[in-house]
C-alpha atoms as a PDB file:
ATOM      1  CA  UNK A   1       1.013 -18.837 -25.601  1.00  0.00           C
ATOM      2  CA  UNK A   2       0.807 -14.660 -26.027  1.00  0.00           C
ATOM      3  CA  UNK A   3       2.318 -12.894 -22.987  1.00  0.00           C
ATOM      4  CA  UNK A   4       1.466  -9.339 -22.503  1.00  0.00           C
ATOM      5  CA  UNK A   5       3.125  -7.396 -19.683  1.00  0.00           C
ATOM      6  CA  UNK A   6       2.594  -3.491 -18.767  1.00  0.00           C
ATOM      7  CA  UNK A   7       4.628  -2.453 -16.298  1.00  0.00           C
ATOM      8  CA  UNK A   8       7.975  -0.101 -17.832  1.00  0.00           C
ATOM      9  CA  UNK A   9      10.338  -2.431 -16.767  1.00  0.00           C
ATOM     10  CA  UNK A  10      14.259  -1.626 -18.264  1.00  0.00           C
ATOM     11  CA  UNK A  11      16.125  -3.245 -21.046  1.00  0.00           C
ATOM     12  CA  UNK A  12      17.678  -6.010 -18.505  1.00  0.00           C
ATOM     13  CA  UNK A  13      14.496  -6.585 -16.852  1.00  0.00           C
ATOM     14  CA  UNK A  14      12.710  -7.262 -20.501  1.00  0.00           C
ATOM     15  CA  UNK A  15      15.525  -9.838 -20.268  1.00  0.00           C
ATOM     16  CA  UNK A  16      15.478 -11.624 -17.600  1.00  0.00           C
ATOM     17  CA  UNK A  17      11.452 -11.879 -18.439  1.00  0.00           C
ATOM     18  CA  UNK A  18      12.355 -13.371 -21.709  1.00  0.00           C
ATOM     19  CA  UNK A  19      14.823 -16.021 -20.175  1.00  0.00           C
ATOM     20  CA  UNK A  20      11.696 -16.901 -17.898  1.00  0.00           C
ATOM     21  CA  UNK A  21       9.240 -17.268 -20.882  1.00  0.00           C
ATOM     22  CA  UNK A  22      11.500 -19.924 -22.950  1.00  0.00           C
ATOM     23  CA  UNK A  23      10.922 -20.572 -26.106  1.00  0.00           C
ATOM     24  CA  UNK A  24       7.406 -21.453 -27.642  1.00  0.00           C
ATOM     25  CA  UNK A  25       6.013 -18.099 -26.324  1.00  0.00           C
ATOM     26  CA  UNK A  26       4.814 -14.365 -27.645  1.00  0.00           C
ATOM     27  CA  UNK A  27       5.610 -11.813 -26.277  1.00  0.00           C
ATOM     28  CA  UNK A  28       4.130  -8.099 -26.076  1.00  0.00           C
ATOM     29  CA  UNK A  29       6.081  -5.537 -23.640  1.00  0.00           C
ATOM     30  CA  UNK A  30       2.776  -2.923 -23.893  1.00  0.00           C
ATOM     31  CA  UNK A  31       2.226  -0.079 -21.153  1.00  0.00           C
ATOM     32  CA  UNK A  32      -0.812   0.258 -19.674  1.00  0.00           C
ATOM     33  CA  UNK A  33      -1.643   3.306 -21.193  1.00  0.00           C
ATOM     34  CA  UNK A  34      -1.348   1.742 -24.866  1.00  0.00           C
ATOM     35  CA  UNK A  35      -3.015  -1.464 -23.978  1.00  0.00           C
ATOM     36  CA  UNK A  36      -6.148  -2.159 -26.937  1.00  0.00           C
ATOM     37  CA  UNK A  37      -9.118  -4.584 -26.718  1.00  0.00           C
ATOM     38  CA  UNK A  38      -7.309  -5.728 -29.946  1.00  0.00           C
ATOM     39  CA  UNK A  39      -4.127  -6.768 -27.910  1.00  0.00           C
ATOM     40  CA  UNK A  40      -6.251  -8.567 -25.096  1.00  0.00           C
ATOM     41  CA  UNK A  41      -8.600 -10.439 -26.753  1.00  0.00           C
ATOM     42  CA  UNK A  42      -6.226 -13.400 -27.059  1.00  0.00           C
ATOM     43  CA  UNK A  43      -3.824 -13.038 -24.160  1.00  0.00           C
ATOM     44  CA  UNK A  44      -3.304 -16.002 -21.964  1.00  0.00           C
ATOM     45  CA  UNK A  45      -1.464 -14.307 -19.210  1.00  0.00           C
ATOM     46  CA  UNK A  46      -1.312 -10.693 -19.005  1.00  0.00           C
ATOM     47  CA  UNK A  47       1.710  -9.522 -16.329  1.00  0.00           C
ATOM     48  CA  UNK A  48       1.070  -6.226 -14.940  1.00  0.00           C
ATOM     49  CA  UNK A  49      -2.084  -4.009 -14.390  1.00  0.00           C
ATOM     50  CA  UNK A  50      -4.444  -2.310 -16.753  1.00  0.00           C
ATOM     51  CA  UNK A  51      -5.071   1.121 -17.126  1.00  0.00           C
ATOM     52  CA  UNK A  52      -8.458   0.088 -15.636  1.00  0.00           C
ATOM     53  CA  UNK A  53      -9.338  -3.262 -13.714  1.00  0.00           C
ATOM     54  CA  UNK A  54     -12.395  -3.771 -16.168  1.00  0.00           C
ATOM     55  CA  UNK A  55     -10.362  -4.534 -18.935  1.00  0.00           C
ATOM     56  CA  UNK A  56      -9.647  -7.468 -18.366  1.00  0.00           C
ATOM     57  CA  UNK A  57     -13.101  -8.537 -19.244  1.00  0.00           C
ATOM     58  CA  UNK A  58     -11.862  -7.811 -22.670  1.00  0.00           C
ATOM     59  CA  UNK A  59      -8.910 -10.964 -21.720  1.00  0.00           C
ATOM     60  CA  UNK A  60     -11.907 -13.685 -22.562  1.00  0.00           C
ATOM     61  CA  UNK A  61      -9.236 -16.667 -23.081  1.00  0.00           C
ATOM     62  CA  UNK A  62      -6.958 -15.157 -19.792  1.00  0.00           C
ATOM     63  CA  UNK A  63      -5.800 -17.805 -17.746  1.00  0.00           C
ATOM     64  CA  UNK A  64      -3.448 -16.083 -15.188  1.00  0.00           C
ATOM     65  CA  UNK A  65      -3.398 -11.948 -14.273  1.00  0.00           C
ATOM     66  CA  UNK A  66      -0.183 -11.063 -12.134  1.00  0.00           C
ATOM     67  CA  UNK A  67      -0.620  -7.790 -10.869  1.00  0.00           C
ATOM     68  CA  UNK A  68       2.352  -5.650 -10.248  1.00  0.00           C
ATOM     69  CA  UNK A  69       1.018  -3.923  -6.581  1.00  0.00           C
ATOM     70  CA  UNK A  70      -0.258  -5.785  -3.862  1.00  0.00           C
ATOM     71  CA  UNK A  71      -3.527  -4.122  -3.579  1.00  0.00           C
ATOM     72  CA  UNK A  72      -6.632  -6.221  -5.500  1.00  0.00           C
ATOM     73  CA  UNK A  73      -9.539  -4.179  -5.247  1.00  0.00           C
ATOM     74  CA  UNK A  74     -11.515  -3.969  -8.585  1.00  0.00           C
ATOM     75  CA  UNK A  75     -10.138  -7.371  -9.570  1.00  0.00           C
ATOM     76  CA  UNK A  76     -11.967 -10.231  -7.391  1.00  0.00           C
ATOM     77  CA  UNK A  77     -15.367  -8.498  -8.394  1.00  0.00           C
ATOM     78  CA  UNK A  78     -17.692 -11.289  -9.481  1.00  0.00           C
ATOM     79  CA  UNK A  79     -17.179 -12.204 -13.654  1.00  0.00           C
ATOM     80  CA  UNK A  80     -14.010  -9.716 -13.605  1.00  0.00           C
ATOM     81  CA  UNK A  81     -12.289 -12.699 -14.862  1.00  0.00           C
ATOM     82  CA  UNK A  82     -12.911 -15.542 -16.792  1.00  0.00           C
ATOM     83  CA  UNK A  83     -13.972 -18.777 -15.056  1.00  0.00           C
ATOM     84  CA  UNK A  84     -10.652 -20.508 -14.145  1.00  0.00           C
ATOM     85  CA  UNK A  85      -8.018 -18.058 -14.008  1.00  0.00           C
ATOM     86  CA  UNK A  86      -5.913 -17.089 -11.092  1.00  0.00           C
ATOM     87  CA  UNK A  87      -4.901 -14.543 -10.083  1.00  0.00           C
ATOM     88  CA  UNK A  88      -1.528 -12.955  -8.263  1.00  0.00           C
ATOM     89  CA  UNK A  89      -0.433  -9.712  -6.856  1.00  0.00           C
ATOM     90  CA  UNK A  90       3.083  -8.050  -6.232  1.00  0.00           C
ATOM     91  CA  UNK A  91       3.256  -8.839  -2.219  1.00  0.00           C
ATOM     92  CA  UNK A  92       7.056  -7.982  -1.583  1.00  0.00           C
ATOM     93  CA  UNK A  93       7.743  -6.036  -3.829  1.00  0.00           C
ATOM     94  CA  UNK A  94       6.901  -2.485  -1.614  1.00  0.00           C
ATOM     95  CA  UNK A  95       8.112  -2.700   1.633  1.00  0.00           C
ATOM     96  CA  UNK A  96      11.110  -1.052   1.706  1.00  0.00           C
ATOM     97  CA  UNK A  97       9.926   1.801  -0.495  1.00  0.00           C
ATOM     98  CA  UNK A  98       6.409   2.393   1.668  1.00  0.00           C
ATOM     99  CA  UNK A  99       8.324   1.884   4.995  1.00  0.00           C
ATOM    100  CA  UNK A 100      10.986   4.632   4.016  1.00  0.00           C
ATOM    101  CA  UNK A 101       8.395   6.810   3.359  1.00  0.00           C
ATOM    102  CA  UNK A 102       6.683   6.058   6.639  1.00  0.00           C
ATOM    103  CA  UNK A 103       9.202   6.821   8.434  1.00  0.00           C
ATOM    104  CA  UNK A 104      10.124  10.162   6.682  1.00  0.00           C
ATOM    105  CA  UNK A 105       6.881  11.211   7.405  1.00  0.00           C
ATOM    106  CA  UNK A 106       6.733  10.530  10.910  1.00  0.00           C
ATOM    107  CA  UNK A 107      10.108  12.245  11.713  1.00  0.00           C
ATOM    108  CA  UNK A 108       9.101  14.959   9.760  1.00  0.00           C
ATOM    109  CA  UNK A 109       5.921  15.619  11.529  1.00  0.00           C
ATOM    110  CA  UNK A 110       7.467  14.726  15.189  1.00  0.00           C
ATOM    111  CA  UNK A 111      10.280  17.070  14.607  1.00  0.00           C
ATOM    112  CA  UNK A 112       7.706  19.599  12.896  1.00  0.00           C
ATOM    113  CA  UNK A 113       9.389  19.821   9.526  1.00  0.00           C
ATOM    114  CA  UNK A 114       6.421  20.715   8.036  1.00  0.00           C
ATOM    115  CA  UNK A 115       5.737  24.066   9.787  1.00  0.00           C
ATOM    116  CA  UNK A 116       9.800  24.781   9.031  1.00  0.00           C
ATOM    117  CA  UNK A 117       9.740  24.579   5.674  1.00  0.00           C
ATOM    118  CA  UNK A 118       6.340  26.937   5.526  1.00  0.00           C
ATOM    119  CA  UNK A 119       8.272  29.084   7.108  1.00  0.00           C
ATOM    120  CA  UNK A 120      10.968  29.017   4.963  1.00  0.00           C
ATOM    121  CA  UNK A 121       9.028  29.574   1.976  1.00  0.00           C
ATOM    122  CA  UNK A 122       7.580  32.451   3.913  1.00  0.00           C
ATOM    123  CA  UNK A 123      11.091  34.100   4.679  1.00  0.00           C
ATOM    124  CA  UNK A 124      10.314  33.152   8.059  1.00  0.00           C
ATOM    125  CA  UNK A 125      13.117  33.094  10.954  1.00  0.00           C
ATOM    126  CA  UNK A 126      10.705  31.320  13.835  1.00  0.00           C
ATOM    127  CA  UNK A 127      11.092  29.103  15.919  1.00  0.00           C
ATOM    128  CA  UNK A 128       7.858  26.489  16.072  1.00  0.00           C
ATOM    129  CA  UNK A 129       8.783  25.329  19.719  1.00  0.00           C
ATOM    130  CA  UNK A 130       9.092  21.688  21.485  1.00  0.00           C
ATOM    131  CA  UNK A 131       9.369  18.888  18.995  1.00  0.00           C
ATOM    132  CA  UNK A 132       8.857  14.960  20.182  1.00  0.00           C
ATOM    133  CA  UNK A 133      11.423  12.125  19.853  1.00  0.00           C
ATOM    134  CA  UNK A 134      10.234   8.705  18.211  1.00  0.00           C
ATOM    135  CA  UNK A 135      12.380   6.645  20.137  1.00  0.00           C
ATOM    136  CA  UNK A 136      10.201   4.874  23.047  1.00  0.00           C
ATOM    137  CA  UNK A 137       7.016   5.380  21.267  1.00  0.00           C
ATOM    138  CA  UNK A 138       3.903   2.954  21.187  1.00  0.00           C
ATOM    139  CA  UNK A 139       3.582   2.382  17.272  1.00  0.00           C
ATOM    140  CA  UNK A 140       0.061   0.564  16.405  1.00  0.00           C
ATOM    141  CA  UNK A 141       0.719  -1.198  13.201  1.00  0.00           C
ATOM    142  CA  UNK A 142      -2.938  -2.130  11.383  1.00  0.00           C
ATOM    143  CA  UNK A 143      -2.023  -4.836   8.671  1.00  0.00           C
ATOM    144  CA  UNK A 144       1.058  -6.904   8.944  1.00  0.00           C
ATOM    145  CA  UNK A 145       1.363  -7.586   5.173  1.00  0.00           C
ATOM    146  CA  UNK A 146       4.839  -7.090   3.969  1.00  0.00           C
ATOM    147  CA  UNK A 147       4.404  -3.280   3.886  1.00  0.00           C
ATOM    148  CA  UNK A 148       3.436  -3.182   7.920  1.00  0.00           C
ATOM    149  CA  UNK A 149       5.853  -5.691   8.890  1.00  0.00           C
ATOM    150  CA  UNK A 150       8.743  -3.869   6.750  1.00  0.00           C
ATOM    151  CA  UNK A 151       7.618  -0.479   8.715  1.00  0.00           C
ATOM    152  CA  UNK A 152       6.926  -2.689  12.055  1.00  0.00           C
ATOM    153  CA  UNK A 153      11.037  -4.032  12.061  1.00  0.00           C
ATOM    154  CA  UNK A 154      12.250  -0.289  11.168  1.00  0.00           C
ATOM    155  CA  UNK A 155      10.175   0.949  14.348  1.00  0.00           C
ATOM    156  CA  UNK A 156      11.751  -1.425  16.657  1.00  0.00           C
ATOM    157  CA  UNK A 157      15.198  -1.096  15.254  1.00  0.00           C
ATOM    158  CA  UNK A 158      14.305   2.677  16.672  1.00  0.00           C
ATOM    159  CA  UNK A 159      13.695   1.777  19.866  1.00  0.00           C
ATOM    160  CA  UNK A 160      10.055   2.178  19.642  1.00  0.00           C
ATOM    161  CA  UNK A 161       7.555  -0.698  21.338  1.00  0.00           C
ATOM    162  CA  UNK A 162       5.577  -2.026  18.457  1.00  0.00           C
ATOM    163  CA  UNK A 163       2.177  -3.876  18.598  1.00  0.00           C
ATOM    164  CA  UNK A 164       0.644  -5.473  15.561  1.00  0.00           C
ATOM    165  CA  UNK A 165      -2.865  -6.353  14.438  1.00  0.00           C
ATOM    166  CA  UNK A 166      -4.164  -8.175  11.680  1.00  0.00           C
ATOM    167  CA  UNK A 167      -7.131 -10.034  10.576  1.00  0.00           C
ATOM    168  CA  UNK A 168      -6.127 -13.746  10.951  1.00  0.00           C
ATOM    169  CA  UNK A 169      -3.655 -14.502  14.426  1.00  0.00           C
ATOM    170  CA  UNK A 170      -0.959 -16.645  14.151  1.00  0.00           C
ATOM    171  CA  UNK A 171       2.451 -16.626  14.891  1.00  0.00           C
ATOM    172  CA  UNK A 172       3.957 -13.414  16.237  1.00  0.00           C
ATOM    173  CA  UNK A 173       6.274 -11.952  13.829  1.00  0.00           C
ATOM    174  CA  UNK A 174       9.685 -11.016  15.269  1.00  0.00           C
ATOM    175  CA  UNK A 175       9.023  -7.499  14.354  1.00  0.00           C
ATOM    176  CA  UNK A 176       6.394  -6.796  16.802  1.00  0.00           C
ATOM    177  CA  UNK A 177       6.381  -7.084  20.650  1.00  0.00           C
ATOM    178  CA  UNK A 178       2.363  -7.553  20.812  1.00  0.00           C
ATOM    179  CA  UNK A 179      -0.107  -9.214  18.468  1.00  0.00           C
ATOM    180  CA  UNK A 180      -3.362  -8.962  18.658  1.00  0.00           C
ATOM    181  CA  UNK A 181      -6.704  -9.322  16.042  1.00  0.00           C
ATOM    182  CA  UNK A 182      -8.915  -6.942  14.455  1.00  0.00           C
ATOM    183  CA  UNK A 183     -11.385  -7.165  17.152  1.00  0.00           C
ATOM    184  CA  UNK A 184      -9.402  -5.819  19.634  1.00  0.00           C
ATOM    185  CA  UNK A 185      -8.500  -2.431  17.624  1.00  0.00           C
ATOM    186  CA  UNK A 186     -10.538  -0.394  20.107  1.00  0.00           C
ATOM    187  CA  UNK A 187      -8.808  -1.629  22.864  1.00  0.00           C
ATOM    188  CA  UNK A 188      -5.486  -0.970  21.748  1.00  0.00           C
ATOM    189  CA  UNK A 189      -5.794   2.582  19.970  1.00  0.00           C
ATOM    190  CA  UNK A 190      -5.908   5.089  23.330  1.00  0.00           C
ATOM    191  CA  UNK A 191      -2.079   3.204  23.830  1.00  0.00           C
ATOM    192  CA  UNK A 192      -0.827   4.714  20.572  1.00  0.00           C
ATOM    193  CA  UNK A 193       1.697   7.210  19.886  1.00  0.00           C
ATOM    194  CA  UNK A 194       1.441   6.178  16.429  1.00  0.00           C
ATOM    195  CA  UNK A 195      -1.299   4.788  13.909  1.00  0.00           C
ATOM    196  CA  UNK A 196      -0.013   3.264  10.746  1.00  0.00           C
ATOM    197  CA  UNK A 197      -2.394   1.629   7.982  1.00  0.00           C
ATOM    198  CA  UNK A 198      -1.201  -0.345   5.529  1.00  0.00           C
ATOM    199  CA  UNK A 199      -4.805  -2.305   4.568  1.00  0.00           C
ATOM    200  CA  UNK A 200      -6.232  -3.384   1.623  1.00  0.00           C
ATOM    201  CA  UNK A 201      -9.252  -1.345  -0.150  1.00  0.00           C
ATOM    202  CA  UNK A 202     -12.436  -3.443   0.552  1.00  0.00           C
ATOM    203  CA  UNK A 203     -15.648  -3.587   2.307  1.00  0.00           C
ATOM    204  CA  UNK A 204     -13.501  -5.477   5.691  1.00  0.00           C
ATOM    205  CA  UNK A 205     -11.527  -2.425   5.666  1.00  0.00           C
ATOM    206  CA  UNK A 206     -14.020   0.196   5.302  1.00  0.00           C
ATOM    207  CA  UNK A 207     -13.579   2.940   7.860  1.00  0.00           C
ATOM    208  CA  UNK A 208     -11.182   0.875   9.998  1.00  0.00           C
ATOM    209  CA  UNK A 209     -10.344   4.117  11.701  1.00  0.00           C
ATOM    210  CA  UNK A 210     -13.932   5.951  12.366  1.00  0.00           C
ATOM    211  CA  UNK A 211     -15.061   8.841  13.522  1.00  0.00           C
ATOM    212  CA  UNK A 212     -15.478   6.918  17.002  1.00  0.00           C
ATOM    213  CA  UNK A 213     -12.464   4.984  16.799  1.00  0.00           C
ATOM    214  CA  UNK A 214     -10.257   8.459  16.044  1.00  0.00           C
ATOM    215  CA  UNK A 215     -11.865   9.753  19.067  1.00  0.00           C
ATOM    216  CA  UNK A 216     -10.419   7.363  21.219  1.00  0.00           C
ATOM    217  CA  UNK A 217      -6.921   8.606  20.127  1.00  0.00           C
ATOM    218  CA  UNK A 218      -4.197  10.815  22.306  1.00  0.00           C
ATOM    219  CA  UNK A 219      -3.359  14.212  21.811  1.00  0.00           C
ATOM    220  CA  UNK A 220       0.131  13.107  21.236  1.00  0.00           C
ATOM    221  CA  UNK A 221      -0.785  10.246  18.497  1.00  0.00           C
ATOM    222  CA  UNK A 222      -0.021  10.722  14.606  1.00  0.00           C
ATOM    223  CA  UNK A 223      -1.757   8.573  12.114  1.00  0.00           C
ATOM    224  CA  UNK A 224       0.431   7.517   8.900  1.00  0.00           C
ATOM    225  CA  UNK A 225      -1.580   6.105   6.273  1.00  0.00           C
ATOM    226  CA  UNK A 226       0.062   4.510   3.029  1.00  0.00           C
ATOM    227  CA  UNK A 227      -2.426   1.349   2.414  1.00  0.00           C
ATOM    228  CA  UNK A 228      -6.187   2.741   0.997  1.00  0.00           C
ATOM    229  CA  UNK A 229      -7.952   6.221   1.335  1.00  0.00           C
ATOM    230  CA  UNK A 230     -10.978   4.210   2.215  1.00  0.00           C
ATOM    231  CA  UNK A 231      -9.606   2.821   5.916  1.00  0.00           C
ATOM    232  CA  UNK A 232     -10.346   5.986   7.236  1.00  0.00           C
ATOM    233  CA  UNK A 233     -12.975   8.667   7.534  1.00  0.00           C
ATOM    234  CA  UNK A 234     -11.353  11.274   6.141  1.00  0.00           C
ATOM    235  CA  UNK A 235     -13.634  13.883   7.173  1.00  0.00           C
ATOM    236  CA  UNK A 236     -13.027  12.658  10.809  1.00  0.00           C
ATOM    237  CA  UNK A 237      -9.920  12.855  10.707  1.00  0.00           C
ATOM    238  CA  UNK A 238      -9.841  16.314   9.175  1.00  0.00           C
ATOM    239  CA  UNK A 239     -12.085  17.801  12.166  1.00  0.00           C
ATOM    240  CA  UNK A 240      -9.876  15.989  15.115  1.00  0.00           C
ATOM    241  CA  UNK A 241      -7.059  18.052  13.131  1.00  0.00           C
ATOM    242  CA  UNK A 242      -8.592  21.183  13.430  1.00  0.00           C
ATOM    243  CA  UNK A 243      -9.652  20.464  17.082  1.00  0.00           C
ATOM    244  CA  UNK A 244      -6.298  19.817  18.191  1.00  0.00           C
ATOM    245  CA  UNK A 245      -7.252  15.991  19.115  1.00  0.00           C
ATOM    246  CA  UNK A 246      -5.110  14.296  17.443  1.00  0.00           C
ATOM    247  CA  UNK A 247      -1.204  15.190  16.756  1.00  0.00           C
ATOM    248  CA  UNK A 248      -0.659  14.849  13.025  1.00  0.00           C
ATOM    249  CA  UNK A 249      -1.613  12.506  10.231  1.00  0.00           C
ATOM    250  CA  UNK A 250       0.345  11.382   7.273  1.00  0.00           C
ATOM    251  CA  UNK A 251      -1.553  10.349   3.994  1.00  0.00           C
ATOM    252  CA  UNK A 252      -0.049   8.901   0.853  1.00  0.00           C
ATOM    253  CA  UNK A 253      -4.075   7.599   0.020  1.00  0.00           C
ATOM    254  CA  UNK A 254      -7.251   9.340   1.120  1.00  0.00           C
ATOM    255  CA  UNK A 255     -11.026   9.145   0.384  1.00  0.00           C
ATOM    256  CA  UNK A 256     -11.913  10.160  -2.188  1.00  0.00           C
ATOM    257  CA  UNK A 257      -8.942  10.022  -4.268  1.00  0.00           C
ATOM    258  CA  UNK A 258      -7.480  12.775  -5.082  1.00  0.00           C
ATOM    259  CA  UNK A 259      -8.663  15.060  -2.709  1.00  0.00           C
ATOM    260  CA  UNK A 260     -10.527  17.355  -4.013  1.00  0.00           C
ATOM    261  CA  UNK A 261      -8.947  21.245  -3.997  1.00  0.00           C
ATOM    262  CA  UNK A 262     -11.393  22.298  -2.314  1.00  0.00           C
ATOM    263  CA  UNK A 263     -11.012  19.991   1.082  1.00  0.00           C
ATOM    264  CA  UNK A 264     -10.274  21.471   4.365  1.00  0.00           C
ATOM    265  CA  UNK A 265      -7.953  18.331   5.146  1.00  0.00           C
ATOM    266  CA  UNK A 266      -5.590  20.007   2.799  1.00  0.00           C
ATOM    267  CA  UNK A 267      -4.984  23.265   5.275  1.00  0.00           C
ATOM    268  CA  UNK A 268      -5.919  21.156   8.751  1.00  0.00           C
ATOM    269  CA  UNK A 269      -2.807  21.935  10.806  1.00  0.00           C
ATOM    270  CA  UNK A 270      -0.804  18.825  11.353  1.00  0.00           C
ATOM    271  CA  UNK A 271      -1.395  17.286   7.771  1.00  0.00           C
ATOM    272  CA  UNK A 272       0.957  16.076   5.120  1.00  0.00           C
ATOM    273  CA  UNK A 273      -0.563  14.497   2.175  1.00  0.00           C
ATOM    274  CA  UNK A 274       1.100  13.013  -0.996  1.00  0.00           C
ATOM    275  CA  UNK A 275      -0.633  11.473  -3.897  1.00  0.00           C
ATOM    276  CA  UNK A 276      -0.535   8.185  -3.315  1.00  0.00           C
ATOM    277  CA  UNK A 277       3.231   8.479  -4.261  1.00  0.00           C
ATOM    278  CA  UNK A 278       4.932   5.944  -1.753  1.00  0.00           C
ATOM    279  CA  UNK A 279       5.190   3.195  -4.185  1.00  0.00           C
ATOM    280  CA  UNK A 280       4.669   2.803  -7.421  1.00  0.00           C
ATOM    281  CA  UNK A 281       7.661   3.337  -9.337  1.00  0.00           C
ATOM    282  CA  UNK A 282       9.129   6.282  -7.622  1.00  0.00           C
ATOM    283  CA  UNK A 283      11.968   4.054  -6.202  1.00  0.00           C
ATOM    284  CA  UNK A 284      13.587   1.843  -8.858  1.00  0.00           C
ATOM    285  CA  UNK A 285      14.684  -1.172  -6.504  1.00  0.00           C
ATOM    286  CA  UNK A 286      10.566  -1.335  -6.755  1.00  0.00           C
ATOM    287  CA  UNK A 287      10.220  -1.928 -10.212  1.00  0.00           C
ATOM    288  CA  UNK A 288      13.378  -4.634 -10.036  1.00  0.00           C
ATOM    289  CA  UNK A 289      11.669  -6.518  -7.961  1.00  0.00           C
ATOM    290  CA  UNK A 290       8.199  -6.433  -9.307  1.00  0.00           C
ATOM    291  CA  UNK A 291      10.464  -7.860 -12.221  1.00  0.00           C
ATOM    292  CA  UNK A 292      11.928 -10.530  -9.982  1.00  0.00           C
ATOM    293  CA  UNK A 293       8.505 -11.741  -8.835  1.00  0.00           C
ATOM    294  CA  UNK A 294       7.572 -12.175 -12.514  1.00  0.00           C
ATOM    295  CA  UNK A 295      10.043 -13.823 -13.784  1.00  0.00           C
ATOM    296  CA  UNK A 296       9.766 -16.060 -10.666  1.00  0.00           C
ATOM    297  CA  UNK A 297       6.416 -16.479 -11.042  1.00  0.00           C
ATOM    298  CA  UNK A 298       6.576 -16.950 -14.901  1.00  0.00           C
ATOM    299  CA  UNK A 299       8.978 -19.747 -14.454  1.00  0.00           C
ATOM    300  CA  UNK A 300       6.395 -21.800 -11.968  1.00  0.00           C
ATOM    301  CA  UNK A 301       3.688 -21.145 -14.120  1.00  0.00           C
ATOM    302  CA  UNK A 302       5.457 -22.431 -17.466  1.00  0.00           C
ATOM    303  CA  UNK A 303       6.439 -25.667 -14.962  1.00  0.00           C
ATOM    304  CA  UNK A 304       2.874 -26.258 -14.042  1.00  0.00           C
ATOM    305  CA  UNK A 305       3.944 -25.094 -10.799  1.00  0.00           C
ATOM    306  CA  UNK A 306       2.404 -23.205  -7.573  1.00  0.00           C
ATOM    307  CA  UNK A 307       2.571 -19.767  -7.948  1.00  0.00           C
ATOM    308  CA  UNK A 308       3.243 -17.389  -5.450  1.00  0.00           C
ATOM    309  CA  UNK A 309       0.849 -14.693  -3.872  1.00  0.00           C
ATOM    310  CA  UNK A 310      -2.415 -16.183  -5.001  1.00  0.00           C
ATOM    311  CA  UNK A 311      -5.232 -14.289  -4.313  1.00  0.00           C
ATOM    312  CA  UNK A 312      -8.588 -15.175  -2.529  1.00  0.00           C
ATOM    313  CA  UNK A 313     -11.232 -13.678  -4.543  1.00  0.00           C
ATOM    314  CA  UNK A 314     -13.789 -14.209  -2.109  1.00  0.00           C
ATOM    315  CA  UNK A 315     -11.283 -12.068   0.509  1.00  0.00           C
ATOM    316  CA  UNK A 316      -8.961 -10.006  -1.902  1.00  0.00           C
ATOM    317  CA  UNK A 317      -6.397 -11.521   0.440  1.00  0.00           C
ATOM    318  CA  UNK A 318      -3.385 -13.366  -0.483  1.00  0.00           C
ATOM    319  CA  UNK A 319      -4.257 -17.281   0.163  1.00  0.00           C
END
């Protein structure tokens, strides 16, 4: 059975991969970068992305893709993979990383940060006026996945009141005070100090937040968004910045991606953008436990076992 895995995972987490893979297996620690048609064309399980999702067209004999993030799109695509093979993606393995970064965000743009450290690259001794508190706040959490649900516990550990929506209802995680579905979004949005999006990139999700839907939000509301560009008009959003609708807005993923120079969003008073920086491997607890999940993972499948985080392809969901 040939093995290839992408991700730059360190000498001891190489190891603990190779303890999962047992003996009677091959082995090919490859980055994405430096992966060859060559390479795939007989790989049975490939662990870790692509540089590109169609690439794995190239994988005709693959049997099992495990992704290392939690986002699918460009994978469940009809004839991306061969007939048969299953595939898994990282759920887990962000929330504490994405969370953090929530949260730094919204502190920094409630306690207007931002406009202090212009200022201090500007030489500037100014005071920017009244800054809001996060404690007591109405936090609207859009996907409970474990990215949402990480950033959903911090918020009420702050003393915030937290309400959660998702697409399928069931039982009320612990985190949140209110759940509620998708269909209800409209409903819930004027009650929101704060917006955070943590959805998946797919046609379900397109424009969750719309140019109508971001008009029903306060003055006093900041949007986070750490999940895909493509949840939100960006445009809309821009021009409810420049009106002074809307707060502030937070956005580690925007549409399209990157933003081009050229975009007003990137002056629109209120804004701090990243690129799409949150996760990946800037924290390296992120990358252990990617390698914990495939190792895990590895193990079940080399048992004939069930593996963990299999994905719908019809929904890009986990099952």
């Amino acid at each position: 059975m040939k093995i290839v895995i992408t991700p730059p995972f360190t000498g001891k987490q190489r190891e603990r991969i190779r303890k999962a893979a047992g003996e009677g297996t091959e082995l090919f620690f490859c980055e994405k970068e430096k992966l060859t048609e060559e390479l795939l064309a007989d790989t049975d399980v490939l662990l870790g992305n692509p540089e590109r999702p169609e690439q794995v067209k190239q994988a005709k004999k693959l049997k099992w893709l495990q992704l290392n993030n939690a986002g699918t799109e460009g994978y469940c695509a009809p004839g991306m993979l061969p007939e048969g093979a299953v595939l898994t993606n990282a759920t887990g393995a962000y929330g504490l990383a994405i969370s953090e970064h929530m949260i730094a965000c919204l502190f920094m743009l409630r306690k207007k940060l931002h406009y202090y450290y212009a200022n201090q690259m500007s030489h500037l001794w100014k005071s920017e006026g009244h800054v809001g508190v996060v404690r007591g706040s109405t936090v609207l959490v859009i996907g409970l996945g474990d990215i949402g649900t990480a950033f959903a516990g911090k918020m009420k550990a702050l003393g915030c009141y937290v309400i959660g929506v998702k697409r399928r209802l069931g039982r009320k995680p612990a985190e949140v005070d209110e759940l509620w579905g998708m269909d209800e979004l409209s409903r819930l949005l004027p009650r929101a100090d704060v917006v955070a999006m943590s959805l998946p990139g797919n046609a379900s999700t397109y424009h969750t937040l719309n140019r109508e839907r971001i008009a029903l939000l306060g003055p006093n509301t900041i949007v986070l968004n750490v999940g895909r560009g493509t949840a939100v008009d960006t445009d809309a959003l821009s021009d409810a910045l420049y009106a002074g609708r809307i707060a502030g807005v937070s956005l580690d993923v925007t549409d399209p991606e990157p933003l081009p120079a050229d975009h007003p969003l990137w002056d629109a008073p209120g804004a701090v953008i990243t690129p799409h920086v949150s996760g990946g491997y800037s924290l390296p607890e992120t990358l252990e436990q990617i390698a914990d999940i495939f190792a895990d993972n590895l193990s079940r499948y080399l048992r004939g076992e069930e593996l963990l985080h299999v994905v719908d392809l019809e929904t890009g969901y986990c099952r």
